[in-house]
Protein backbone atom coordinates (compact mmCIF):
# COMPACT_ATOMS: atom_id res chain seq x y z
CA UNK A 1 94.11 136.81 116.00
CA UNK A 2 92.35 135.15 112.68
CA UNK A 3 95.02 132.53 111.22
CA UNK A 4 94.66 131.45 107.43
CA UNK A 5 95.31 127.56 106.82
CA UNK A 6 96.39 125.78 103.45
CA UNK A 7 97.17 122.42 103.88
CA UNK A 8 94.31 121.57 106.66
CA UNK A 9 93.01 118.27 105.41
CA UNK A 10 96.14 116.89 105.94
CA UNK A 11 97.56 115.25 109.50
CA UNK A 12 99.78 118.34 110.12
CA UNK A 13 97.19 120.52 108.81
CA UNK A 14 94.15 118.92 111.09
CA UNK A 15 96.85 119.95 113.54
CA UNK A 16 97.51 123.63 112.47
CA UNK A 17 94.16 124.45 112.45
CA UNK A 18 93.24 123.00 116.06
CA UNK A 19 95.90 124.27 118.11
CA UNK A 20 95.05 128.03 117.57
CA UNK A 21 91.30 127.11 117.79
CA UNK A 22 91.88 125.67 121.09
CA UNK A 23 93.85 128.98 121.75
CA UNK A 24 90.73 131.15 121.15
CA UNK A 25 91.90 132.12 117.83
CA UNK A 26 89.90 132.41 114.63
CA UNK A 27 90.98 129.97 111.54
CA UNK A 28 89.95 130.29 108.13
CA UNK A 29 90.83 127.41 106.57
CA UNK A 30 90.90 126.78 102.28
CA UNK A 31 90.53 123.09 101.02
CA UNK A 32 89.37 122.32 97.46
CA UNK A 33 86.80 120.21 99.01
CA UNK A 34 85.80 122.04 101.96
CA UNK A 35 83.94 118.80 103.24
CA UNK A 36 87.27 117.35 103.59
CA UNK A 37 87.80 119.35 106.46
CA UNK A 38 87.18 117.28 109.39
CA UNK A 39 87.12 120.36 112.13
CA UNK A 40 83.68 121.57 113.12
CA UNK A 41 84.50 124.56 115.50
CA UNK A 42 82.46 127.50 116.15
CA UNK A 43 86.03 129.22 115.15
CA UNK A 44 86.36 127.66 112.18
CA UNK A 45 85.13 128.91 108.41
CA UNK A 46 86.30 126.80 105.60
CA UNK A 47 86.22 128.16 102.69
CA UNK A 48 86.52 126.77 98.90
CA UNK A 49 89.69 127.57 97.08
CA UNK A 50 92.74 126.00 95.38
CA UNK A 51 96.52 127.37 96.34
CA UNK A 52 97.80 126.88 92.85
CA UNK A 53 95.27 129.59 91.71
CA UNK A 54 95.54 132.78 93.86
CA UNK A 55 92.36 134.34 92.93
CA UNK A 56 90.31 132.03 94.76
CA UNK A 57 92.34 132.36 98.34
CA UNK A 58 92.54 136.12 98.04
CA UNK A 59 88.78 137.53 99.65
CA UNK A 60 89.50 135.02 102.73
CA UNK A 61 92.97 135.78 103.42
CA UNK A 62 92.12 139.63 102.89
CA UNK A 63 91.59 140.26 106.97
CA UNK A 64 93.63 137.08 107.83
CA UNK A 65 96.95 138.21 110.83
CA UNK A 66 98.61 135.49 109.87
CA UNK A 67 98.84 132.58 107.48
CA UNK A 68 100.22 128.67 108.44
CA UNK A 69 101.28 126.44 105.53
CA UNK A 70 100.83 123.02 106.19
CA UNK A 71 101.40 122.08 102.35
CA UNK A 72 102.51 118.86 101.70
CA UNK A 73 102.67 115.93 99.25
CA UNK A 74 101.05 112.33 100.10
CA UNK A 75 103.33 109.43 99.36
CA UNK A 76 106.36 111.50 98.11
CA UNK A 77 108.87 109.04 98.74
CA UNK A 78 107.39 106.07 97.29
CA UNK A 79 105.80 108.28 93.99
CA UNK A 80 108.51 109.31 91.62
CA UNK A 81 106.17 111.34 89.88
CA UNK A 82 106.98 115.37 89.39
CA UNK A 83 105.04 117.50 90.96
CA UNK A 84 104.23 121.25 90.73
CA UNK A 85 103.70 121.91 94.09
């Protein structure tokens, strides 16, 4: 199965992305600073891209199965701040 991840430089996200590696999955995984992405897994492609704008997640989710959100916002509670997320 190849999985899409958004969300993967996150501690859920590290965790999405490893459990279906370790399953013998594929994961393609989007981060706006692919570098960020801490997984090194034959598995694995990380790609460059920015959920907020679709056209840069839509060539690497093309032949994607499936796709895991693992979206979330650091510091929520304590950061009254809106967000757009």
């Amino acid at each position: 199965m190849k999985i899409f991840v958004v969300g993967a430089t996150g501690g859920i996200g590290r965790e999405v992305v490893e459990q279906p590696l370790a399953a013998g999955h594929k994961v393609t995984s989007v981060a706006r600073t692919p570098s960020d992405v801490q997984h090194h897994h034959e598995g694995l492609q990380v790609v460059q891209g920015d959920v907020m704008q679709l056209e840069s997640l839509t060539e690497a989710i093309a032949n994607c199965d499936a796709v895991l959100s693992a979206l979330g916002i650091i510091g929520f509670r304590n950061n009254p701040k809106p967000t757009t997320l």
